[in-house]
PDB file of N, CA and C in Angstrom:
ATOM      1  N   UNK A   1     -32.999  92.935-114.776  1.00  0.00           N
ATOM      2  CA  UNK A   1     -33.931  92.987-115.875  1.00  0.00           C
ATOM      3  C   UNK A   1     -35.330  92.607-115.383  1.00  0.00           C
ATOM      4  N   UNK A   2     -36.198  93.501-115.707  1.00  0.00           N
ATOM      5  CA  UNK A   2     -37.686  93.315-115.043  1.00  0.00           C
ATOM      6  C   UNK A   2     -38.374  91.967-116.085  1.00  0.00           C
ATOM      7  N   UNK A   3     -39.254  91.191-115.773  1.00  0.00           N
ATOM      8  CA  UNK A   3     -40.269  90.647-116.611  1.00  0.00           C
ATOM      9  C   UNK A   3     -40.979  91.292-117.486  1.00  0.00           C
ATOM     10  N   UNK A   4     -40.748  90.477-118.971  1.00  0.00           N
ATOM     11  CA  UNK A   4     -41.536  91.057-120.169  1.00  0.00           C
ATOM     12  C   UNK A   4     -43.322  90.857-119.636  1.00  0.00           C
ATOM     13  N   UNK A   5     -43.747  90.005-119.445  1.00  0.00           N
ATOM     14  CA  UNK A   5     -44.802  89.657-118.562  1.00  0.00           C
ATOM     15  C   UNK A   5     -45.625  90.668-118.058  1.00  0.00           C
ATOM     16  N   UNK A   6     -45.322  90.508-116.713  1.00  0.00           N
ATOM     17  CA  UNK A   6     -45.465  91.600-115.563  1.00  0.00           C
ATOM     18  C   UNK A   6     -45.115  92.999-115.320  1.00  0.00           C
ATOM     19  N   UNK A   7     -44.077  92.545-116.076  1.00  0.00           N
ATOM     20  CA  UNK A   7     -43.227  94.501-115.871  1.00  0.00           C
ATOM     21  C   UNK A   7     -42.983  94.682-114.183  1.00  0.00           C
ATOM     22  N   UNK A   8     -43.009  93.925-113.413  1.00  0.00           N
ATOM     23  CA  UNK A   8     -42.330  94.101-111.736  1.00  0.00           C
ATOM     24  C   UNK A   8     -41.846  93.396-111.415  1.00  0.00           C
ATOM     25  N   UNK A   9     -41.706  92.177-111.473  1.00  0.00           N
ATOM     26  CA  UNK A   9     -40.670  91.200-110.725  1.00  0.00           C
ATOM     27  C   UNK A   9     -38.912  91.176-111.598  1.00  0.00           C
ATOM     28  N   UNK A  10     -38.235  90.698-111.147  1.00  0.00           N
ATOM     29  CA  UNK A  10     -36.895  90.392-111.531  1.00  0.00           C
ATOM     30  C   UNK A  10     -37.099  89.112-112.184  1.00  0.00           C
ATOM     31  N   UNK A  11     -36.086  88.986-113.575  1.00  0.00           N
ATOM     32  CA  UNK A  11     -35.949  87.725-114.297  1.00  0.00           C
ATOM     33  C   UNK A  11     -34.771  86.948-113.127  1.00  0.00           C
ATOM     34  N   UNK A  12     -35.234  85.675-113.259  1.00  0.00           N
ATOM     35  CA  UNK A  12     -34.299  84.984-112.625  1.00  0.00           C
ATOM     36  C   UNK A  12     -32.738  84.965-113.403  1.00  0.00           C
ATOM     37  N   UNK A  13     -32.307  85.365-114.574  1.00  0.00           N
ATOM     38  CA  UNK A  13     -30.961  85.321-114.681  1.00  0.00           C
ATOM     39  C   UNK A  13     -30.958  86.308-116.367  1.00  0.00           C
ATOM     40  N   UNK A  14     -30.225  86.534-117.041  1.00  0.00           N
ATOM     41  CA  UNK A  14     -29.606  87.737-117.954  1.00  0.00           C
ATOM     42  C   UNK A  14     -30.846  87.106-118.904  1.00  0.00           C
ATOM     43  N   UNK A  15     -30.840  85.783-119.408  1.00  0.00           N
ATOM     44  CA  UNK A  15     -30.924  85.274-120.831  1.00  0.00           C
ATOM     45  C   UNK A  15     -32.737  85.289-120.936  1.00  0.00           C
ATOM     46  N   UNK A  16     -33.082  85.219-119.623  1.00  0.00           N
ATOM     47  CA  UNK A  16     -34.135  84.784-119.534  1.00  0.00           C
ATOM     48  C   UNK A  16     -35.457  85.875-119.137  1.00  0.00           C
ATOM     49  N   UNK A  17     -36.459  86.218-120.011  1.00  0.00           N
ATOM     50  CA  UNK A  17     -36.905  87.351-120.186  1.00  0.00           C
ATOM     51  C   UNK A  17     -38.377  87.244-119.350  1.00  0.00           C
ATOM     52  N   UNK A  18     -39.166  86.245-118.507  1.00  0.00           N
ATOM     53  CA  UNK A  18     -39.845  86.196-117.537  1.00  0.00           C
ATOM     54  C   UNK A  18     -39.533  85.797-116.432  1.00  0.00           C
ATOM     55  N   UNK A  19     -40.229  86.594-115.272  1.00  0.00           N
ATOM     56  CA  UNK A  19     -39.988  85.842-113.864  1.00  0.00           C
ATOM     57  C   UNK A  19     -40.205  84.624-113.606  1.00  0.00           C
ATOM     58  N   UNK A  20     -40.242  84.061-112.214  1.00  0.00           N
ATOM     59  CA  UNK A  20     -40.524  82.888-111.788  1.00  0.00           C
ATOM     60  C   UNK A  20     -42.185  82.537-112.472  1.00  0.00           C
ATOM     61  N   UNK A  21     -42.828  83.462-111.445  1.00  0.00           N
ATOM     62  CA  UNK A  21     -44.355  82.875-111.680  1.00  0.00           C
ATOM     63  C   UNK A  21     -44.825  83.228-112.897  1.00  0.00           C
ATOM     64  N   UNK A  22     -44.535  84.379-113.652  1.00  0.00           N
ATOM     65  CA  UNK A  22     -44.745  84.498-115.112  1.00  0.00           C
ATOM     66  C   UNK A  22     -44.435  83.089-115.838  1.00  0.00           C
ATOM     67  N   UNK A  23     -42.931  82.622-115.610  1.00  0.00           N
ATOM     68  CA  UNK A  23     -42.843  81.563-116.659  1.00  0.00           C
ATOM     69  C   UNK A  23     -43.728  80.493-116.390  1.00  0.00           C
ATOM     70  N   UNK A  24     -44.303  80.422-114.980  1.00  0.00           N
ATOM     71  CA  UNK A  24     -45.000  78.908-114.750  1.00  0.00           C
ATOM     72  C   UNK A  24     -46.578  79.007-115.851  1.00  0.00           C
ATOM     73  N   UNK A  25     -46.527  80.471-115.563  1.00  0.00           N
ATOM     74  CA  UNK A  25     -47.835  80.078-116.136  1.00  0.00           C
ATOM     75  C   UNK A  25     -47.790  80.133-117.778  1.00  0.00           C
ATOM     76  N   UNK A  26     -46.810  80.769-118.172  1.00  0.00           N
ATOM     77  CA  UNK A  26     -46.214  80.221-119.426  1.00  0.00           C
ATOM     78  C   UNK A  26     -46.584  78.838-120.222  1.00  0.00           C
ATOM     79  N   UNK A  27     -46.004  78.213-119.146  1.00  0.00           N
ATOM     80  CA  UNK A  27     -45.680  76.372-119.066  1.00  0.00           C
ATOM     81  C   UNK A  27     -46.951  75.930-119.288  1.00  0.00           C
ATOM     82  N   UNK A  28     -47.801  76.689-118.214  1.00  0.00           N
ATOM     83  CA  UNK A  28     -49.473  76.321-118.127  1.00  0.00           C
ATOM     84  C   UNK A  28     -50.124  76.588-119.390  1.00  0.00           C
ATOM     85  N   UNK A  29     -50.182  77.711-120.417  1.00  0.00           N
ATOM     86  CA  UNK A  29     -50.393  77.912-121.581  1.00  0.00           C
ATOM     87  C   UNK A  29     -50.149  76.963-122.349  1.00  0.00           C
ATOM     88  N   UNK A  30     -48.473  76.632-122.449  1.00  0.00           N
ATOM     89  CA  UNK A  30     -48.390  75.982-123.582  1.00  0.00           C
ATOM     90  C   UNK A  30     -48.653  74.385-123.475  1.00  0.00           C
ATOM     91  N   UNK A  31     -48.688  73.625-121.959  1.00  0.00           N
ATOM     92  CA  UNK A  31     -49.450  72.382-121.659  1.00  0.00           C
ATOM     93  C   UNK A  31     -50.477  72.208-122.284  1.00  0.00           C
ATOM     94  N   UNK A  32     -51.342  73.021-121.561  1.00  0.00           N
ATOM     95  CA  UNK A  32     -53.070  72.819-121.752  1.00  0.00           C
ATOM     96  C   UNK A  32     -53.524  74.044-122.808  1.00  0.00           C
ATOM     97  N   UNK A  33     -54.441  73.389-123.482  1.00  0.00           N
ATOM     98  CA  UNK A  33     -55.107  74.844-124.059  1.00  0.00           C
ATOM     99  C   UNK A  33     -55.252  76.202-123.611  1.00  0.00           C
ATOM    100  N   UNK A  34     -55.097  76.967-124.194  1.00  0.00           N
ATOM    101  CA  UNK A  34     -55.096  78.306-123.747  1.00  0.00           C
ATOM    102  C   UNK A  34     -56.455  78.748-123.771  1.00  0.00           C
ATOM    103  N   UNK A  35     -57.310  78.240-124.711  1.00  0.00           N
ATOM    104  CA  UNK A  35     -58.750  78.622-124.469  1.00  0.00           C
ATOM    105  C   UNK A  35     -58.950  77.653-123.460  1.00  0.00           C
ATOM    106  N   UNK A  36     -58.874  76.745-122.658  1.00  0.00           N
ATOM    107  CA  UNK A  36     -59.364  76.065-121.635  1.00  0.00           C
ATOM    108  C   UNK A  36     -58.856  76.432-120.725  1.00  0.00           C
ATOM    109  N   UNK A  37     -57.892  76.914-120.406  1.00  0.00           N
ATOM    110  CA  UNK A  37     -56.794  78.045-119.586  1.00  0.00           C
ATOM    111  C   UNK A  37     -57.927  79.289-118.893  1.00  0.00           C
ATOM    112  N   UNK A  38     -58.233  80.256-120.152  1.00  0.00           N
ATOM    113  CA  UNK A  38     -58.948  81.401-120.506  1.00  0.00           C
ATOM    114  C   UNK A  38     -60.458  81.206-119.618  1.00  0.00           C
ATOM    115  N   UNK A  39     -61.091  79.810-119.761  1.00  0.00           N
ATOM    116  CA  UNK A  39     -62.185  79.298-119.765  1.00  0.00           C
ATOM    117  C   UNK A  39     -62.228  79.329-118.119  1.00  0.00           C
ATOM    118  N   UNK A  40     -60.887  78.805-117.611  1.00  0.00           N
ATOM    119  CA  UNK A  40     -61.207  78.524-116.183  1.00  0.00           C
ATOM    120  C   UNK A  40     -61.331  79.662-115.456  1.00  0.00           C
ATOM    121  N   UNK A  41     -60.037  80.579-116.155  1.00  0.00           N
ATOM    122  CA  UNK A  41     -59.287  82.020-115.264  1.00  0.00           C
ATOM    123  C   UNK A  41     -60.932  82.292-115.297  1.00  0.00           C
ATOM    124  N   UNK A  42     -62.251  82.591-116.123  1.00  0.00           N
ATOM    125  CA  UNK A  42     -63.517  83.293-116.593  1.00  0.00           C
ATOM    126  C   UNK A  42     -64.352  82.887-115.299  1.00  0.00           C
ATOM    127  N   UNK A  43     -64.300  81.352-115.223  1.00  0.00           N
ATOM    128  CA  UNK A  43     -65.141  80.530-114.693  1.00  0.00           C
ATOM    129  C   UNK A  43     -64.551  81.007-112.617  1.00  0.00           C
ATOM    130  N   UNK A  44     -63.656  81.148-112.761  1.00  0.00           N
ATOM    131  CA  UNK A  44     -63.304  80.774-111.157  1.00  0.00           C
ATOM    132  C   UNK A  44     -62.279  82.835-110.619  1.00  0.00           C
ATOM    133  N   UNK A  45     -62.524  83.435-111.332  1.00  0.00           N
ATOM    134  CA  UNK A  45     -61.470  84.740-111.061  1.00  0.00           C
ATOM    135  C   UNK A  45     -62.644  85.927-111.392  1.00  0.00           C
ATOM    136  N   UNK A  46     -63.632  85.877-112.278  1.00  0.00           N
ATOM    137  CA  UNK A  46     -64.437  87.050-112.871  1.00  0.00           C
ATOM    138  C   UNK A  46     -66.102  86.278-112.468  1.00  0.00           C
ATOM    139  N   UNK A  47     -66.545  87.575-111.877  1.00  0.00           N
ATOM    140  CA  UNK A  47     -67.912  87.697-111.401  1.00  0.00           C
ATOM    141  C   UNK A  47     -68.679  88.535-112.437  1.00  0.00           C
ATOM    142  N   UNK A  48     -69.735  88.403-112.506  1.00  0.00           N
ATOM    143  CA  UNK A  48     -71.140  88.243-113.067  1.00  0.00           C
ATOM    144  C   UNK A  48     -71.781  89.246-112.304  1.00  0.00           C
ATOM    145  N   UNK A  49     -72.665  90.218-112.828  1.00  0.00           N
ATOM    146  CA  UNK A  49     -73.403  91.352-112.310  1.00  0.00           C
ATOM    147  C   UNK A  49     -74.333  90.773-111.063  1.00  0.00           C
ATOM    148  N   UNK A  50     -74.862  89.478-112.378  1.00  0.00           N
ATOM    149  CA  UNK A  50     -75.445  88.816-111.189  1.00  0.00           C
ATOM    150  C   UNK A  50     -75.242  88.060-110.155  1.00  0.00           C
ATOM    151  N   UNK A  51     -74.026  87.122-110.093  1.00  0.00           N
ATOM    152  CA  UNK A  51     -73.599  86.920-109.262  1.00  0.00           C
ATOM    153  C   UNK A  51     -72.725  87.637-107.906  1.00  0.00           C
ATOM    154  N   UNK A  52     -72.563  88.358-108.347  1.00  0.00           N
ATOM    155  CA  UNK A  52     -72.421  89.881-107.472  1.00  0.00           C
ATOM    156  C   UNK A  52     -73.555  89.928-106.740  1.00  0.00           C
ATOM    157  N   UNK A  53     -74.536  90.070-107.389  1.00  0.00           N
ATOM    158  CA  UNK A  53     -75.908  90.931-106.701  1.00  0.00           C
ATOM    159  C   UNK A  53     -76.526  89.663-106.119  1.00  0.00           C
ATOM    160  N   UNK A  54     -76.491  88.199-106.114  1.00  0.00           N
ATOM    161  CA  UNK A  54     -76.595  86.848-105.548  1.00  0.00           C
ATOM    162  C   UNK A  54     -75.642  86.942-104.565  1.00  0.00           C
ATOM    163  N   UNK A  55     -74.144  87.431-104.772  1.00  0.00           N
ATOM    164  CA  UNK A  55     -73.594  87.499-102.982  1.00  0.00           C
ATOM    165  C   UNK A  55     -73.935  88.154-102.004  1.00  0.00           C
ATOM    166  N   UNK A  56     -74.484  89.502-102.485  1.00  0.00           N
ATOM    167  CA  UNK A  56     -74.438  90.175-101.717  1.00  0.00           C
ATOM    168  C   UNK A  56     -76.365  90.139-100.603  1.00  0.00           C
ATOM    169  N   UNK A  57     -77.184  89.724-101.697  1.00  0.00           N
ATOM    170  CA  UNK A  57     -78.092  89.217-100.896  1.00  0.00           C
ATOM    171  C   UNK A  57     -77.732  87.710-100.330  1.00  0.00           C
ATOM    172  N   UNK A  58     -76.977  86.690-100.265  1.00  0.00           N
ATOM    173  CA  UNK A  58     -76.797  85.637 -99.236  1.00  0.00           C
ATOM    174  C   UNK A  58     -76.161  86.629 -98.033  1.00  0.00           C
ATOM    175  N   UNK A  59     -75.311  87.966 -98.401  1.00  0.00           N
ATOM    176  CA  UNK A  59     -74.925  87.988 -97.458  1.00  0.00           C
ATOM    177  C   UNK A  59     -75.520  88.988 -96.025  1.00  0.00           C
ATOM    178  N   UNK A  60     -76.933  89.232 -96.478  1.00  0.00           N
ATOM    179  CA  UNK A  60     -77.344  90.565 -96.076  1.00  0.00           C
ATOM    180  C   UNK A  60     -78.497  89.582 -95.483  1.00  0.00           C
ATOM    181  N   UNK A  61     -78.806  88.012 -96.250  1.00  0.00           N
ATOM    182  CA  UNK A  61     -79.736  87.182 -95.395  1.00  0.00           C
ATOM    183  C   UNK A  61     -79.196  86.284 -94.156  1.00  0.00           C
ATOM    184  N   UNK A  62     -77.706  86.356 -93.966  1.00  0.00           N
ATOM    185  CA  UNK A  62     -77.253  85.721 -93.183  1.00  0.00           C
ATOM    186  C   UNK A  62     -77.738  86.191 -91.728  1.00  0.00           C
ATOM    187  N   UNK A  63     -77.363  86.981 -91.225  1.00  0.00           N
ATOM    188  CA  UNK A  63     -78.088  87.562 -89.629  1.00  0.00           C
ATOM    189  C   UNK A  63     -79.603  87.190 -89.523  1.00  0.00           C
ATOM    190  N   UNK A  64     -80.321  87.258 -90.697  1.00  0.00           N
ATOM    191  CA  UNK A  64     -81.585  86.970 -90.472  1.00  0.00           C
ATOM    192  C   UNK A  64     -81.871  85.180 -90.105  1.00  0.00           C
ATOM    193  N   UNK A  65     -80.847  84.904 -90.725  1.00  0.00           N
ATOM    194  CA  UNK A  65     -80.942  83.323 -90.787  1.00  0.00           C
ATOM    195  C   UNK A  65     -80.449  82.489 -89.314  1.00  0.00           C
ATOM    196  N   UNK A  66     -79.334  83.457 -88.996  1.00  0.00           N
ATOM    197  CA  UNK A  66     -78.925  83.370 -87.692  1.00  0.00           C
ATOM    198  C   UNK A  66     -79.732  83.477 -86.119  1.00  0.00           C
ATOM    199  N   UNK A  67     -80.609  84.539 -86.811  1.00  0.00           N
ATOM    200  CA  UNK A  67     -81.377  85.123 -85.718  1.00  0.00           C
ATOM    201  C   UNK A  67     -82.820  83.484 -85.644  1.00  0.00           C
ATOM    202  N   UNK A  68     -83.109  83.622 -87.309  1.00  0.00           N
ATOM    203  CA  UNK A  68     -84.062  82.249 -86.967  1.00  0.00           C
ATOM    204  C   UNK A  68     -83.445  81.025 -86.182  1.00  0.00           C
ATOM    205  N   UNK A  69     -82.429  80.600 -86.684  1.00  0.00           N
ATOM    206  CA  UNK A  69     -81.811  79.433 -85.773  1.00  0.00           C
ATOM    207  C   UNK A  69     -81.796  79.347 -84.534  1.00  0.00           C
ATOM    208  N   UNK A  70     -80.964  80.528 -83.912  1.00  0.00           N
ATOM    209  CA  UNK A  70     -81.250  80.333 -82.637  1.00  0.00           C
ATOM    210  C   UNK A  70     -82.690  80.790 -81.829  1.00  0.00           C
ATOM    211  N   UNK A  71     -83.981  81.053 -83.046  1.00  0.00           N
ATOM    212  CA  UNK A  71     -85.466  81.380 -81.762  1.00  0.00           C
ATOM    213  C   UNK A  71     -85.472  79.916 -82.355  1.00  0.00           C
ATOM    214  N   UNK A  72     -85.497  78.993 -82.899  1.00  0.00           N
ATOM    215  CA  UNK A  72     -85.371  77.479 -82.801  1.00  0.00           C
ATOM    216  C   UNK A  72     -84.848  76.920 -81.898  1.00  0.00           C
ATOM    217  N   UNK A  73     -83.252  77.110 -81.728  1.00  0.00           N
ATOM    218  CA  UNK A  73     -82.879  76.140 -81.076  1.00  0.00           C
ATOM    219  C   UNK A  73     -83.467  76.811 -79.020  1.00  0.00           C
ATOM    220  N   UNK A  74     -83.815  77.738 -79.455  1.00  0.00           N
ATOM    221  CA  UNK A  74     -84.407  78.346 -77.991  1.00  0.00           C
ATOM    222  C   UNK A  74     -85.917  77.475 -77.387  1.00  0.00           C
ATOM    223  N   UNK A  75     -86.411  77.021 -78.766  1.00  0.00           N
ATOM    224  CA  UNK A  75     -87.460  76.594 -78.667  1.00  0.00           C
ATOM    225  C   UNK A  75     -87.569  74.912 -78.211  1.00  0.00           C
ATOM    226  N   UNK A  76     -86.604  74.581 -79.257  1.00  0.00           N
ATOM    227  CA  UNK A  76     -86.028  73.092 -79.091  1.00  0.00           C
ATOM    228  C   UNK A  76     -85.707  72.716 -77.331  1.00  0.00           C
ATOM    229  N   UNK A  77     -84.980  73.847 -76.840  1.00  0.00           N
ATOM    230  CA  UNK A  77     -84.746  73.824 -75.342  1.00  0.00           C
ATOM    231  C   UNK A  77     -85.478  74.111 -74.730  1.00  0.00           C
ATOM    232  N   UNK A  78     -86.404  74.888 -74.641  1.00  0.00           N
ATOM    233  CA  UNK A  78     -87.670  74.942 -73.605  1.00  0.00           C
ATOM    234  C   UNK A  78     -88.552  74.008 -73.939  1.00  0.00           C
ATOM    235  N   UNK A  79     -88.656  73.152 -74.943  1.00  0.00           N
ATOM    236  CA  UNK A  79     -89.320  71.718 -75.115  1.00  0.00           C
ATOM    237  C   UNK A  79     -88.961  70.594 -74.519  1.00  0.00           C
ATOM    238  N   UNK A  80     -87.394  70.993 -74.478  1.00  0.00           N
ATOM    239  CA  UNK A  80     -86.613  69.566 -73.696  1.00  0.00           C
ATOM    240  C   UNK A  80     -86.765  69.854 -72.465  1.00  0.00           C
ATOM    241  N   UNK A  81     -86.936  70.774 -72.015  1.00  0.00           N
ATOM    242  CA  UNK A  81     -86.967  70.865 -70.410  1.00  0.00           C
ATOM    243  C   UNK A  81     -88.528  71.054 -69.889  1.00  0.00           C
ATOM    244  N   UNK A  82     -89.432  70.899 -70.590  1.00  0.00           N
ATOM    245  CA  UNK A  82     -90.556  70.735 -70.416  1.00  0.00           C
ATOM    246  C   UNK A  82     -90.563  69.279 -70.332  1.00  0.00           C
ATOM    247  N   UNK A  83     -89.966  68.525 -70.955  1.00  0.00           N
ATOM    248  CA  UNK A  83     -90.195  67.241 -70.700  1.00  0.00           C
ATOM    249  C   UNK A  83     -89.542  66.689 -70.146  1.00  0.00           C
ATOM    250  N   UNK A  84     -88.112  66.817 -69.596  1.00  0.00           N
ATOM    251  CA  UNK A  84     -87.638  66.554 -68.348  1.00  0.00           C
ATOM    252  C   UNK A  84     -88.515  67.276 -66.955  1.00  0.00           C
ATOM    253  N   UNK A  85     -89.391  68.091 -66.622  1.00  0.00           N
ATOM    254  CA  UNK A  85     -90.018  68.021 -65.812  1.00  0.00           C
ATOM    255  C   UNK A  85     -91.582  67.253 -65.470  1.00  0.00           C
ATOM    256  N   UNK A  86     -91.970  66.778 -66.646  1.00  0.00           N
ATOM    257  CA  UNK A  86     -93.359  65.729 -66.656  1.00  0.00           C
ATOM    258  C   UNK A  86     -92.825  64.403 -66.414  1.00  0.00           C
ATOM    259  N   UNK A  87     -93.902  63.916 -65.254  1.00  0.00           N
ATOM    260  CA  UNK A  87     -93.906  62.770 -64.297  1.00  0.00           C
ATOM    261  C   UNK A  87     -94.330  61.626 -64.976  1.00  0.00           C
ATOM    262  N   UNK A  88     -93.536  60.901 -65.736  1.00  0.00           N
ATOM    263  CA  UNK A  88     -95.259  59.800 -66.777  1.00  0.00           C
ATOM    264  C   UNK A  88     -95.802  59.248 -66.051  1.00  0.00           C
ATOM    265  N   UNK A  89     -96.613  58.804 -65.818  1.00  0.00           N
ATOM    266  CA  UNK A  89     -97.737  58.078 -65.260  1.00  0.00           C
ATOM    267  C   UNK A  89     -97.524  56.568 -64.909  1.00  0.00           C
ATOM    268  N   UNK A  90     -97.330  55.888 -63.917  1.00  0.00           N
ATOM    269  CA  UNK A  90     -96.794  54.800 -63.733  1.00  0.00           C
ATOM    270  C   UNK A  90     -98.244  54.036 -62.925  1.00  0.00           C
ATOM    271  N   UNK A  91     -98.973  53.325 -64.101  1.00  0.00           N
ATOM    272  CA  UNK A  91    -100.251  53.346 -63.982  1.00  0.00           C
ATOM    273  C   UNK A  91    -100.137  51.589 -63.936  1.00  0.00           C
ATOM    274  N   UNK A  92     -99.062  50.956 -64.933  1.00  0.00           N
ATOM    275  CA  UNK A  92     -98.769  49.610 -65.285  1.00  0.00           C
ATOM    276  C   UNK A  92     -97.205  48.798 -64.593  1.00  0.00           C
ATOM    277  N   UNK A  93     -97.448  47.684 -64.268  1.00  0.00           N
ATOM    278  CA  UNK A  93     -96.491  47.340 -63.355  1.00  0.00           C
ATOM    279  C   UNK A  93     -95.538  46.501 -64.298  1.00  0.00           C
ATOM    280  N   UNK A  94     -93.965  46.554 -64.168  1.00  0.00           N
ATOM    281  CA  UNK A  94     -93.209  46.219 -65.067  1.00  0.00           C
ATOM    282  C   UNK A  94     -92.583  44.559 -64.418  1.00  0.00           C
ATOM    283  N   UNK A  95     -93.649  43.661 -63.541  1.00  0.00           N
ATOM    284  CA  UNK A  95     -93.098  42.355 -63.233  1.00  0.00           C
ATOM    285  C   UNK A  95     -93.706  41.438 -64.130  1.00  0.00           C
ATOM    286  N   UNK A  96     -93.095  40.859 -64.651  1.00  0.00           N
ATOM    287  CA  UNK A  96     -93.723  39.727 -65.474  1.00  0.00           C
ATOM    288  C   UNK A  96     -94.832  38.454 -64.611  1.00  0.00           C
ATOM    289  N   UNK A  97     -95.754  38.395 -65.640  1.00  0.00           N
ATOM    290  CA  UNK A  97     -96.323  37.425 -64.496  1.00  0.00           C
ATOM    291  C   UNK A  97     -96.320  36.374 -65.347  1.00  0.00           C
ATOM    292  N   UNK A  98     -96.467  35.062 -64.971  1.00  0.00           N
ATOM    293  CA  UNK A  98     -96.061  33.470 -65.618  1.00  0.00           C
ATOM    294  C   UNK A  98     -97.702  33.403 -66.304  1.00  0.00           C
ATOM    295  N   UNK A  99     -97.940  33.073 -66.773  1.00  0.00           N
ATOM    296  CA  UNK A  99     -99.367  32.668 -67.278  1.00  0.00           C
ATOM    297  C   UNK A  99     -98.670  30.956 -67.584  1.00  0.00           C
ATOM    298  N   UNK A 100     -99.815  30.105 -66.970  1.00  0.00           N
ATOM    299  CA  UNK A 100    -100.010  28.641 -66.885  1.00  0.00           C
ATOM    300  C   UNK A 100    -101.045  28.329 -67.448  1.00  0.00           C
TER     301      UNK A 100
END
């Protein structure tokens, strides 16, 4: 016997007229509100024209963003090695002297 539900899975036994995961969410209905149920499936399963059109530009700015990072971190490194090759100036002597 298929699920009243779904119409594809198998009922787990003769008497019983939803599948496994059909009945859980059954359970989930009749726990919690069904409009707070409704509210989440809206909130976390269904996209927004605009949020659509917000993914798809994060995702079309990503390479660009990539490409900035690393002329940074390119930059960051030819800075550090500019300054591992400068000599500082050892102009002041590091012995303590006693003053009396």
């Amino acid at each position: 016997m298929t699920c009243s539900f779904c119409n594809e899975k198998e009922t787990e036994g003769w008497l019983k007229s939803y599948c496994k995961s059909c009945a859980n969410l059954r359970r989930m209905l009749v726990l919690y509100d069904s409009e707070k149920c409704i509210d989440i499936l809206n909130r976390v399963l269904l996209r927004t024209d605009a949020q659509i059109t917000n993914k798809i530009n994060m995702e079309l700015k990503k390479p660009i963003l990539t490409a900035i990072k690393k002329e940074v971190s390119d930059i960051k490194k030819d800075q550090a090695n500019d300054k591992k090759d400068y000599d500082a100036p050892s102009t002041r002597s590091k012995t303590k002297v006693d003053l009396k």
